[in-house]
PDB file of N, CA and C in Angstrom:
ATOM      1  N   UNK A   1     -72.686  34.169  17.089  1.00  0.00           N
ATOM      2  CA  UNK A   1     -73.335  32.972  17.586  1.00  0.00           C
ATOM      3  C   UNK A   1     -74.543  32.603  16.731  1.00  0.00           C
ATOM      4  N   UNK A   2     -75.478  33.836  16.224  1.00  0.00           N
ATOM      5  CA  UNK A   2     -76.688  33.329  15.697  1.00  0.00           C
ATOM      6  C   UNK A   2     -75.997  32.919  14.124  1.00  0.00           C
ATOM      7  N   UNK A   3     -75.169  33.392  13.569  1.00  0.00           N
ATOM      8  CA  UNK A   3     -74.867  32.535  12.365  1.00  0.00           C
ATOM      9  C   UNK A   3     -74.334  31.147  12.722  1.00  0.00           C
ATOM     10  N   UNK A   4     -73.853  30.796  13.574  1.00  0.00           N
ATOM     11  CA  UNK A   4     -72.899  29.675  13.663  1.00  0.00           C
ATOM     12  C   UNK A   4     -74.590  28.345  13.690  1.00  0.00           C
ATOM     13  N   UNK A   5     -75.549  29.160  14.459  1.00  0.00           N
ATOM     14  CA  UNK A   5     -76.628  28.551  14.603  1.00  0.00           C
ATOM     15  C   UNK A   5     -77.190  27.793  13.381  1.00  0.00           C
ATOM     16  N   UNK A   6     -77.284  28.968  12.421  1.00  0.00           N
ATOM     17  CA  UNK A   6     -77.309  28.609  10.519  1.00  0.00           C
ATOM     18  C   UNK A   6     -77.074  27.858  10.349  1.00  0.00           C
ATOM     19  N   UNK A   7     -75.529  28.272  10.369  1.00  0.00           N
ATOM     20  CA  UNK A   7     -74.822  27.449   9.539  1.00  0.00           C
ATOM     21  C   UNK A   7     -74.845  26.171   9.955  1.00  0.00           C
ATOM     22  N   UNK A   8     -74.794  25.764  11.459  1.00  0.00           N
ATOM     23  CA  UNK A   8     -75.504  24.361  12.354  1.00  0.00           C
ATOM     24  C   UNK A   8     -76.207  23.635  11.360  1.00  0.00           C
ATOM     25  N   UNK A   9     -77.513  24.094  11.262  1.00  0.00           N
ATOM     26  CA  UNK A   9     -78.922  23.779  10.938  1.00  0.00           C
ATOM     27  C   UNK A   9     -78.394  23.183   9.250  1.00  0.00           C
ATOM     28  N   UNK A  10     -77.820  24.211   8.721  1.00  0.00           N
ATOM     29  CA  UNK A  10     -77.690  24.280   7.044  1.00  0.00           C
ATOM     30  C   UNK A  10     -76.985  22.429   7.013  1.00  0.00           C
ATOM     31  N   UNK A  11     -75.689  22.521   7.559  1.00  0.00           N
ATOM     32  CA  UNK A  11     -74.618  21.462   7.777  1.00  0.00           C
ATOM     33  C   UNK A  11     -75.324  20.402   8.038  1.00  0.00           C
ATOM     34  N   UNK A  12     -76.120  19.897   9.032  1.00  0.00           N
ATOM     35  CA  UNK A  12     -77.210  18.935   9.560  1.00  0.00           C
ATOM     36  C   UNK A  12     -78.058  18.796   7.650  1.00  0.00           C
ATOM     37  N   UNK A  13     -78.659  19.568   7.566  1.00  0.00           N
ATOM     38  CA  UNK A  13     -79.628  19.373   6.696  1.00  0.00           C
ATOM     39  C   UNK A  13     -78.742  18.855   5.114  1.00  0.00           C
ATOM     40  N   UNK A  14     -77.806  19.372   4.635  1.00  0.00           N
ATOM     41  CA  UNK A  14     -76.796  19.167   3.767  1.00  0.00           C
ATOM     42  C   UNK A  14     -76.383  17.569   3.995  1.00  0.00           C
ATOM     43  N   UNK A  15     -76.435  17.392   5.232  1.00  0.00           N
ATOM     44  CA  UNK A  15     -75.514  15.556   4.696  1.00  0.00           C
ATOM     45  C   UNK A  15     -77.353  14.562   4.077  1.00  0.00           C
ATOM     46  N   UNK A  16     -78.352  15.400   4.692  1.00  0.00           N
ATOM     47  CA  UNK A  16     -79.454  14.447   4.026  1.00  0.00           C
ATOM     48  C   UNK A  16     -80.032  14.970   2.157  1.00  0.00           C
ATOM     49  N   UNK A  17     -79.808  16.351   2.410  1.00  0.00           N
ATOM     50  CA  UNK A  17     -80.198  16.493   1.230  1.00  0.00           C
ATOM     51  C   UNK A  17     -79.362  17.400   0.128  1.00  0.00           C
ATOM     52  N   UNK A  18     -78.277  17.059   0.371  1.00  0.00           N
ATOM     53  CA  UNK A  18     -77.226  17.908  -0.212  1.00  0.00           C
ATOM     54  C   UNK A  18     -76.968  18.205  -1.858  1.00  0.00           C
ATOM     55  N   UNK A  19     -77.852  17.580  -2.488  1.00  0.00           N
ATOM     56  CA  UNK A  19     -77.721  17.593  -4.293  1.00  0.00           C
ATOM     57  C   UNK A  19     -79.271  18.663  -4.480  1.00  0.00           C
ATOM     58  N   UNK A  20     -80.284  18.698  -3.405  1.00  0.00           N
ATOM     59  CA  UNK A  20     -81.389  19.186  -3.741  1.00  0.00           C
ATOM     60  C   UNK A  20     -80.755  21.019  -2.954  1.00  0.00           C
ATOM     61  N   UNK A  21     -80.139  20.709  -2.191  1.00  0.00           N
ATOM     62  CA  UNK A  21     -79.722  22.062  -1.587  1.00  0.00           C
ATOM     63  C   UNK A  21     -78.047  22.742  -2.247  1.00  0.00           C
ATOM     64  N   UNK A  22     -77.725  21.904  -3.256  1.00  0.00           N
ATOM     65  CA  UNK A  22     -76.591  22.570  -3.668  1.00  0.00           C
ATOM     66  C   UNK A  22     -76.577  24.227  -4.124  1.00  0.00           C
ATOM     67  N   UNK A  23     -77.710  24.200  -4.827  1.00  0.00           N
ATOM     68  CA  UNK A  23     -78.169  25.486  -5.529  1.00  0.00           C
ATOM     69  C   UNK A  23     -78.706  26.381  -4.741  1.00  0.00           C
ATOM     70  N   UNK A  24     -78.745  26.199  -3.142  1.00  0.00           N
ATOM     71  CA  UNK A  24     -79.518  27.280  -2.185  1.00  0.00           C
ATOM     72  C   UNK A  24     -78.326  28.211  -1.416  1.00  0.00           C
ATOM     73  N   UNK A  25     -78.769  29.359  -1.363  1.00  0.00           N
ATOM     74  CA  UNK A  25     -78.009  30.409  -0.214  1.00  0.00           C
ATOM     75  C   UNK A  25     -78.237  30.169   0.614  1.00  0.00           C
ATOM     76  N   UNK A  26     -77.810  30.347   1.508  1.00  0.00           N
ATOM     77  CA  UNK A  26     -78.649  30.316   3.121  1.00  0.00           C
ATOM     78  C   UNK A  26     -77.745  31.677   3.677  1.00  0.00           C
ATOM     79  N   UNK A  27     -78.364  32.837   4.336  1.00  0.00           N
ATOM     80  CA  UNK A  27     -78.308  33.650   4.404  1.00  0.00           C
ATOM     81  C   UNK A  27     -78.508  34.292   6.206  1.00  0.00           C
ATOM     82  N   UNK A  28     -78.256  35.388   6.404  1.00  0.00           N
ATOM     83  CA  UNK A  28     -78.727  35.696   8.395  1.00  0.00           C
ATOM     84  C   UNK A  28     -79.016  37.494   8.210  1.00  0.00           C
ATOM     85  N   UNK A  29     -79.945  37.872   8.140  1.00  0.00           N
ATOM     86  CA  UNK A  29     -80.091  39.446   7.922  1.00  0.00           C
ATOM     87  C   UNK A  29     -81.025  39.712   9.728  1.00  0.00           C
ATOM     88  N   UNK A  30     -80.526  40.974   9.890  1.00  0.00           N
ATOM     89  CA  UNK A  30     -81.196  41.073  11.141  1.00  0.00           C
ATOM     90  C   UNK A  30     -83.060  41.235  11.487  1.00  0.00           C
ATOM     91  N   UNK A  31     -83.092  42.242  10.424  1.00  0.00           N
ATOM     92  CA  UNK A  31     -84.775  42.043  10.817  1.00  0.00           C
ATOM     93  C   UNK A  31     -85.249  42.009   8.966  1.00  0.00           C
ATOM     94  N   UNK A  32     -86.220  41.532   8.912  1.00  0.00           N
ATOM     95  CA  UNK A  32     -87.323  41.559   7.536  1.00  0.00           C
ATOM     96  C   UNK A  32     -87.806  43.220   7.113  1.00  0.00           C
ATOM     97  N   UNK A  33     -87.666  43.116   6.350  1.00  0.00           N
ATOM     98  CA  UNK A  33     -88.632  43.939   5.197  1.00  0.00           C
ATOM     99  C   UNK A  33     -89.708  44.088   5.817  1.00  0.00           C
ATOM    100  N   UNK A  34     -90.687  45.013   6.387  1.00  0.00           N
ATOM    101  CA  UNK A  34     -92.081  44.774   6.578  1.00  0.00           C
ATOM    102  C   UNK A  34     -92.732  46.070   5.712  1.00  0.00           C
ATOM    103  N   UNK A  35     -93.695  45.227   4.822  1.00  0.00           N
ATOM    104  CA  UNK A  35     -93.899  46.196   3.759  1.00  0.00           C
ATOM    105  C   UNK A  35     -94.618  47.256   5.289  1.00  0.00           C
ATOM    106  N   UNK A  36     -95.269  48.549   4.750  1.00  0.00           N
ATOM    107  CA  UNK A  36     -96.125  49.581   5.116  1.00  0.00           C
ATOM    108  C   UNK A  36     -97.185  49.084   5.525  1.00  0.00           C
ATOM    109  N   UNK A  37     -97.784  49.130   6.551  1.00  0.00           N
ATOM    110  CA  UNK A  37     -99.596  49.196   7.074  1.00  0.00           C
ATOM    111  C   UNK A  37     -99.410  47.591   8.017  1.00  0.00           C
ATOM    112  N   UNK A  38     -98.362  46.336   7.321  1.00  0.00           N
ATOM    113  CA  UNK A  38     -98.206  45.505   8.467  1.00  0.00           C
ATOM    114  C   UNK A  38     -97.507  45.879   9.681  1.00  0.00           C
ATOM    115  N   UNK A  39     -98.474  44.993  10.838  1.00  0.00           N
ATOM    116  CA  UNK A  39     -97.985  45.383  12.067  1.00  0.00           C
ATOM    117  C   UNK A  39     -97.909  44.045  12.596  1.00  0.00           C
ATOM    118  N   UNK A  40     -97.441  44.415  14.338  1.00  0.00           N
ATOM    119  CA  UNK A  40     -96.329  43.090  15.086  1.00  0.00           C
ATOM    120  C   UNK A  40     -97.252  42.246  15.073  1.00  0.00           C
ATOM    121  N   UNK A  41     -98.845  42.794  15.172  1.00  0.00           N
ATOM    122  CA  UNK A  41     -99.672  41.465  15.105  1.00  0.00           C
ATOM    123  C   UNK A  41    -100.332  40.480  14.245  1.00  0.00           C
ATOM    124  N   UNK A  42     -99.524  41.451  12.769  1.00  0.00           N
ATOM    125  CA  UNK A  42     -99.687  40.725  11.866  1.00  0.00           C
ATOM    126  C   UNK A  42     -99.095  39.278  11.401  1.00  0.00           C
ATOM    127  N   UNK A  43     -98.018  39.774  12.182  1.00  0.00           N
ATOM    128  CA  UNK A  43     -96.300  38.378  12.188  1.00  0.00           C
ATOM    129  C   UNK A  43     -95.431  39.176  11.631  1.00  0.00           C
ATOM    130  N   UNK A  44     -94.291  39.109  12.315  1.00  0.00           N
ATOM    131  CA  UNK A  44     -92.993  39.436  11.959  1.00  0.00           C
ATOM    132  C   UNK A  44     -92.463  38.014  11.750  1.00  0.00           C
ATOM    133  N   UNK A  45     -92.425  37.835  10.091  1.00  0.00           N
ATOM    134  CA  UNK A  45     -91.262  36.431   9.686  1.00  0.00           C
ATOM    135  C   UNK A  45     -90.402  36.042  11.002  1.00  0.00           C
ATOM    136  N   UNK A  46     -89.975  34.679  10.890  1.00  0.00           N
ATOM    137  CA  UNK A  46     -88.567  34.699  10.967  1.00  0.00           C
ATOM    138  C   UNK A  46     -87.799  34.632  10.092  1.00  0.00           C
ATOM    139  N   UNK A  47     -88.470  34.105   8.657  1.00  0.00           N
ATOM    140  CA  UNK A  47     -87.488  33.816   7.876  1.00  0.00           C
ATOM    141  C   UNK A  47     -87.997  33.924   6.319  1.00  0.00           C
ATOM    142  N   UNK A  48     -87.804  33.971   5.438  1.00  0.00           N
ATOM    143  CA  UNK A  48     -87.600  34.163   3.836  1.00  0.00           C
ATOM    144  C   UNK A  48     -87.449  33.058   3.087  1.00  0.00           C
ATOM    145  N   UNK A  49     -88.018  32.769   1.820  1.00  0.00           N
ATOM    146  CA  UNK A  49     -87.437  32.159   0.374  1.00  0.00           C
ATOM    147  C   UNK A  49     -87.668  32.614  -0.472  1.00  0.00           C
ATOM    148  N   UNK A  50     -86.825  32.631  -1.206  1.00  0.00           N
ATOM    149  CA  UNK A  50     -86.467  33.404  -2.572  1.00  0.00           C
ATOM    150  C   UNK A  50     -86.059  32.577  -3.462  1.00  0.00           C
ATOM    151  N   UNK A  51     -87.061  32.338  -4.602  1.00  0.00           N
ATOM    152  CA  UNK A  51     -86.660  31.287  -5.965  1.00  0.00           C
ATOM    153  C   UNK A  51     -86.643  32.204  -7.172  1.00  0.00           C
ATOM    154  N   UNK A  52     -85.519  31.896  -7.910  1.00  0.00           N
ATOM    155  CA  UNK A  52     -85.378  31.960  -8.836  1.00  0.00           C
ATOM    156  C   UNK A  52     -85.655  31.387 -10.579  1.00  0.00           C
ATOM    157  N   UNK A  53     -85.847  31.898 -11.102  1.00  0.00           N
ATOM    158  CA  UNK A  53     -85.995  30.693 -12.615  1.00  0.00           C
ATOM    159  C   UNK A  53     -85.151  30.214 -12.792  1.00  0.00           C
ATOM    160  N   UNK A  54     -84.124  30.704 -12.700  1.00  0.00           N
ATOM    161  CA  UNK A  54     -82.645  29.823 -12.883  1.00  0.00           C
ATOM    162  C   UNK A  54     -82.234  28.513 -11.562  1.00  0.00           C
ATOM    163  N   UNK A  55     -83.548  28.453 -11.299  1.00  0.00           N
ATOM    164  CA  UNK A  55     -83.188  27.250 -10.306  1.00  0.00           C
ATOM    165  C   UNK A  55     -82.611  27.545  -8.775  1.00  0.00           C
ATOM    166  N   UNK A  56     -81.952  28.443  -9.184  1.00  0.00           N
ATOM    167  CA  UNK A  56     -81.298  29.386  -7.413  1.00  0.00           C
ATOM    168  C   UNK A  56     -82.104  29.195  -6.647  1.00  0.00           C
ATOM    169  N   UNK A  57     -81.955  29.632  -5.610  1.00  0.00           N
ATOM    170  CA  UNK A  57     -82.659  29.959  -4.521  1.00  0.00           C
ATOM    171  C   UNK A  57     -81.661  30.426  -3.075  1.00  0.00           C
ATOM    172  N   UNK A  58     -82.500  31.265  -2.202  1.00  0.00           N
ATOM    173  CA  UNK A  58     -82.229  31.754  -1.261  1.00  0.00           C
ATOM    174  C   UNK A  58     -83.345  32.054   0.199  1.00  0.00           C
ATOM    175  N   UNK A  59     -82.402  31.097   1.154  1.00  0.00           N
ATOM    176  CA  UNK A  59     -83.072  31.508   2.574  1.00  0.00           C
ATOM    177  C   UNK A  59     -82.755  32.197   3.348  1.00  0.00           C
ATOM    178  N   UNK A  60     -83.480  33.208   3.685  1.00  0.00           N
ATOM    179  CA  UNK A  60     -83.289  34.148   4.777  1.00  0.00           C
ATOM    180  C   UNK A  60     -83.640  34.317   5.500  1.00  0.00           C
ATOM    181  N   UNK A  61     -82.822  33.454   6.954  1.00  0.00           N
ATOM    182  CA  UNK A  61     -83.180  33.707   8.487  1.00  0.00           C
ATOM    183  C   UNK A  61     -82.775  34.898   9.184  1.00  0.00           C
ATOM    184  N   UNK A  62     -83.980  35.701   9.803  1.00  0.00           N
ATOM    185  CA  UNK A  62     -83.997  37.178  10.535  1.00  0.00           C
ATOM    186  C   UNK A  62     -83.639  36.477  11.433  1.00  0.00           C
ATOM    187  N   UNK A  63     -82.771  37.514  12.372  1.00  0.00           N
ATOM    188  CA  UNK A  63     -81.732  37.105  13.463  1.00  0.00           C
ATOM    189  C   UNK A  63     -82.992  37.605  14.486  1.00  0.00           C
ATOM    190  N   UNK A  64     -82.785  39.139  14.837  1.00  0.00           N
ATOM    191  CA  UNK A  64     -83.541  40.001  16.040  1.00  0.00           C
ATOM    192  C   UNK A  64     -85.363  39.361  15.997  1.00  0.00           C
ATOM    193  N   UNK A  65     -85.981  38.877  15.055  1.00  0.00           N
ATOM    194  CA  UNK A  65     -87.135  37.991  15.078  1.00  0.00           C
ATOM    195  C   UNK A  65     -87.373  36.638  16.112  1.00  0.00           C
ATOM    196  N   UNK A  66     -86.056  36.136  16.149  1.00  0.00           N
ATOM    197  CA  UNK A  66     -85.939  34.822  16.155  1.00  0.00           C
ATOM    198  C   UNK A  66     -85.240  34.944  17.946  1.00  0.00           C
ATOM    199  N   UNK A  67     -84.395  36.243  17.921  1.00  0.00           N
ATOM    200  CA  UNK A  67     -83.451  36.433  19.345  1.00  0.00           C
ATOM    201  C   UNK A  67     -84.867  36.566  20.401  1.00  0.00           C
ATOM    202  N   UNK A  68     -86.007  37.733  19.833  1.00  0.00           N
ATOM    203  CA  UNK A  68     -86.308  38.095  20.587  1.00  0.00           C
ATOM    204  C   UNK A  68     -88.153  36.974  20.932  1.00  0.00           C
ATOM    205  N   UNK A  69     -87.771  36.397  20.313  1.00  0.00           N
ATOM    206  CA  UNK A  69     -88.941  35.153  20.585  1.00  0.00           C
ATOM    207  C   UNK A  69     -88.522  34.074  21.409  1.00  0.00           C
ATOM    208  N   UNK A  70     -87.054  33.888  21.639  1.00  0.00           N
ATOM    209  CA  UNK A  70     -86.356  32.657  22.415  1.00  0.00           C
ATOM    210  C   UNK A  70     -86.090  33.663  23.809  1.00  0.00           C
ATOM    211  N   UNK A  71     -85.711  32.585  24.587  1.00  0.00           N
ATOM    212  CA  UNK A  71     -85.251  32.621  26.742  1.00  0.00           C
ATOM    213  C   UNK A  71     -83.968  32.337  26.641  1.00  0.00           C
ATOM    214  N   UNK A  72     -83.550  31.346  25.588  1.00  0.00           N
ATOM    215  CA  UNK A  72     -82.447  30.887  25.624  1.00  0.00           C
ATOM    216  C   UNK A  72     -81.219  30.453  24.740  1.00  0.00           C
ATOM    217  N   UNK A  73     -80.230  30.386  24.783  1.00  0.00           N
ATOM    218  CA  UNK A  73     -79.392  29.709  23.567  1.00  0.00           C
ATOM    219  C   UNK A  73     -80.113  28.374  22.915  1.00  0.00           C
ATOM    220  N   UNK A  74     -80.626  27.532  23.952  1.00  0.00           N
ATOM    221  CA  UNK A  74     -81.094  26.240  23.444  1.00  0.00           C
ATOM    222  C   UNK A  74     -82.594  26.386  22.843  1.00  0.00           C
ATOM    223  N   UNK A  75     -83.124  26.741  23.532  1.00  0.00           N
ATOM    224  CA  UNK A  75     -84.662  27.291  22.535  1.00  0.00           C
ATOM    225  C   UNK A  75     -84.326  28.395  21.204  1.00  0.00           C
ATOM    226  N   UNK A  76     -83.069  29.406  20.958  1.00  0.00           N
ATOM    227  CA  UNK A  76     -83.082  29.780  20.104  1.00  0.00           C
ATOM    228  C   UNK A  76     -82.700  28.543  19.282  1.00  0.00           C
ATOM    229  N   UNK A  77     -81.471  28.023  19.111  1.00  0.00           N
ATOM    230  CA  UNK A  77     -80.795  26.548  18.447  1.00  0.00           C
ATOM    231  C   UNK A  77     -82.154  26.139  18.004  1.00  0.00           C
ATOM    232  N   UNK A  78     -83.217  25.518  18.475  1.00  0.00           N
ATOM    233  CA  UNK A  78     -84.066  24.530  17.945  1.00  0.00           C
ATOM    234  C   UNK A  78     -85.267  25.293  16.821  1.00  0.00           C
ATOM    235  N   UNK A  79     -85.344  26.867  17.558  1.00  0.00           N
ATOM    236  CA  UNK A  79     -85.997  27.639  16.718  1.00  0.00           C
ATOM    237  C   UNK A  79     -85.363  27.973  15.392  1.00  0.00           C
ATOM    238  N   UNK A  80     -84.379  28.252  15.176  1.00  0.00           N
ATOM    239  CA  UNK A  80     -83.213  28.432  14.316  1.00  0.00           C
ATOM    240  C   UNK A  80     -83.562  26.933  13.183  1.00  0.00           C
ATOM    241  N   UNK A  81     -83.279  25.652  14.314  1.00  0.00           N
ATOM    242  CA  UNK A  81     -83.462  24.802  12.993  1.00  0.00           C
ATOM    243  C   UNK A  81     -84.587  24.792  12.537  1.00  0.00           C
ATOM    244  N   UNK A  82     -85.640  24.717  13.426  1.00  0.00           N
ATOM    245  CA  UNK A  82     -87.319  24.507  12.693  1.00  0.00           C
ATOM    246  C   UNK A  82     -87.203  25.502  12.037  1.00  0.00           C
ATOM    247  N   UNK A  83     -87.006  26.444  11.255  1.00  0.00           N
ATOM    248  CA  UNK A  83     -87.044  27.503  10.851  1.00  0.00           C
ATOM    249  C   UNK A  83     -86.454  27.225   9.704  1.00  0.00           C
ATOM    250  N   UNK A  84     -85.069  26.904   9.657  1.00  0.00           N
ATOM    251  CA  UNK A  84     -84.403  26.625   8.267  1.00  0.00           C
ATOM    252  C   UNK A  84     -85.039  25.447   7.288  1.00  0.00           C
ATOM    253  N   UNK A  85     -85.603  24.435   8.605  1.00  0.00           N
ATOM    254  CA  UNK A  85     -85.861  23.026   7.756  1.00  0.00           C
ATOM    255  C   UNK A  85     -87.839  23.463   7.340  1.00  0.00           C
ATOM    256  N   UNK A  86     -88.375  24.322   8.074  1.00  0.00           N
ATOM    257  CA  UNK A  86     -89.729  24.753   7.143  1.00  0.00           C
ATOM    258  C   UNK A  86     -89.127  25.275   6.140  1.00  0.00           C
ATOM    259  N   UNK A  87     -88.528  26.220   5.899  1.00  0.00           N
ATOM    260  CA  UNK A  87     -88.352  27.078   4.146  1.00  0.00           C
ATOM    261  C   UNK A  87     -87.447  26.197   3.703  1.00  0.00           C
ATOM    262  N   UNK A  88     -86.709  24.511   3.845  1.00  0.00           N
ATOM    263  CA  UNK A  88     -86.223  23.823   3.364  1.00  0.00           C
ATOM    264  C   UNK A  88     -87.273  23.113   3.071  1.00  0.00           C
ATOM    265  N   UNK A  89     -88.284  22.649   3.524  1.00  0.00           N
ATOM    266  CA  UNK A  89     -89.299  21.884   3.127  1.00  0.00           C
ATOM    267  C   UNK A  89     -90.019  22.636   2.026  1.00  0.00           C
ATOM    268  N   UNK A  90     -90.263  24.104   2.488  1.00  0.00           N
ATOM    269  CA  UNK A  90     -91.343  24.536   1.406  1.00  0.00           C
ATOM    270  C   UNK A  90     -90.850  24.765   0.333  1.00  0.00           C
ATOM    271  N   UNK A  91     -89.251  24.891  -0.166  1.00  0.00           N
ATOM    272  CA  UNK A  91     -88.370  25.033  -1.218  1.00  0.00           C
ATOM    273  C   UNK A  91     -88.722  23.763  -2.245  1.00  0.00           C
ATOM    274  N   UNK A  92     -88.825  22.658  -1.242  1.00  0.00           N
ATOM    275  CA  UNK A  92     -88.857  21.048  -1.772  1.00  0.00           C
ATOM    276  C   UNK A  92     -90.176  20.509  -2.142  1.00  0.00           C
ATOM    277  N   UNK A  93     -90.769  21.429  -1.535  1.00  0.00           N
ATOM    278  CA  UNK A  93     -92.317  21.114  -1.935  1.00  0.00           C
ATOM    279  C   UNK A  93     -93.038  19.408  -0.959  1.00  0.00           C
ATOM    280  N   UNK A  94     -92.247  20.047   0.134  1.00  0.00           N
ATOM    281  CA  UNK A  94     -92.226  18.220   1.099  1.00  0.00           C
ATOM    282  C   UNK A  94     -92.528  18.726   2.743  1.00  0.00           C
ATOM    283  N   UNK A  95     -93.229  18.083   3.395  1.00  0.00           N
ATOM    284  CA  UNK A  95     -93.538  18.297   4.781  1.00  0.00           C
ATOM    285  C   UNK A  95     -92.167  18.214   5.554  1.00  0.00           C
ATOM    286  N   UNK A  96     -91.954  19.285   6.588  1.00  0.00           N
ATOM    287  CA  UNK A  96     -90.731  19.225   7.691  1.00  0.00           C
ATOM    288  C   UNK A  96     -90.945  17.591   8.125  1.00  0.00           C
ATOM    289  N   UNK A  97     -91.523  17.212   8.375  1.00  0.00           N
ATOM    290  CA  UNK A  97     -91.089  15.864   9.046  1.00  0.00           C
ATOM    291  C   UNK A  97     -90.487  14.960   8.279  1.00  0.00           C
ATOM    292  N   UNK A  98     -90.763  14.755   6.886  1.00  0.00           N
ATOM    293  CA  UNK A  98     -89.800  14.500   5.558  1.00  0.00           C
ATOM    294  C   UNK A  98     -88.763  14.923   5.622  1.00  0.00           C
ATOM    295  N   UNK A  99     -87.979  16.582   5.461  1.00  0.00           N
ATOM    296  CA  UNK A  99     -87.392  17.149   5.508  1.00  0.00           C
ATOM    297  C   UNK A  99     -86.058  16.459   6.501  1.00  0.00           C
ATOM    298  N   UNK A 100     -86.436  16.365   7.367  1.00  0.00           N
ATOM    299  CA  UNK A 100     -86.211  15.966   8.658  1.00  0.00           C
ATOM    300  C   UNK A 100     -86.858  15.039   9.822  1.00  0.00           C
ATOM    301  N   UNK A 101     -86.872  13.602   9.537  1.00  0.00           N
ATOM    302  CA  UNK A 101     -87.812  12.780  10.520  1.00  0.00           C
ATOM    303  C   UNK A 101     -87.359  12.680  11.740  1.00  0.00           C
ATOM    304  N   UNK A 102     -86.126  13.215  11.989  1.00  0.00           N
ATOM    305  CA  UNK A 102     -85.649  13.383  13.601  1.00  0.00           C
ATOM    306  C   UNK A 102     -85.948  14.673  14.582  1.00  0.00           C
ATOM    307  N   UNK A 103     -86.802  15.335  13.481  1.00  0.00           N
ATOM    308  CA  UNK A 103     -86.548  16.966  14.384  1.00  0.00           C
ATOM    309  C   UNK A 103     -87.619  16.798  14.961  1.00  0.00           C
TER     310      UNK A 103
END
């Protein structure tokens, strides 16, 4: 279910910006990396970007971050997209409401 969520969000965002996102992964790993000495009150991500020189790039939305901050399927769904379309914005170098003026 939480990928289908992704992939939701990815699909939505692809019919607006689909030549600037051709070159991106979009990705679902369960929890983040937390280097040593950070703690829960430091922030646990929900999510990742990863650029490359070669233009690549890759987003990575933590699943168990994101499960255990939502009540619901529908509050996860909306968390899920705000989530993809911030590290889509910050990829683009453009404010989420750009990104997305409907969200």
């Amino acid at each position: 279910m939480f990928d289908d969520l992704v992939l939701d969000a990815v699909e939505r965002l692809e019919r607006l910006w689909a030549r600037e996102l051709a070159n991106v992964e979009f990705l679902v790993e369960d929890v983040p990396k937390v280097p040593r000495g950070v703690t829960a009150e430091d922030g646990i991500p929900f999510s990742r970007l990863e650029t490359a020189r070669s233009g690549r790039a890759r987003i990575i939305v933590y699943r168990r971050p994101v499960e255990i901050r939502t009540k619901d399927p529908e509050e996860m769904a909306l968390l899920v997209y705000d989530t993809v379309v911030e590290e889509v914005a910050n990829l683009l170098g453009l404010e989420p409401e750009t990104v997305d003026p409907e969200a």
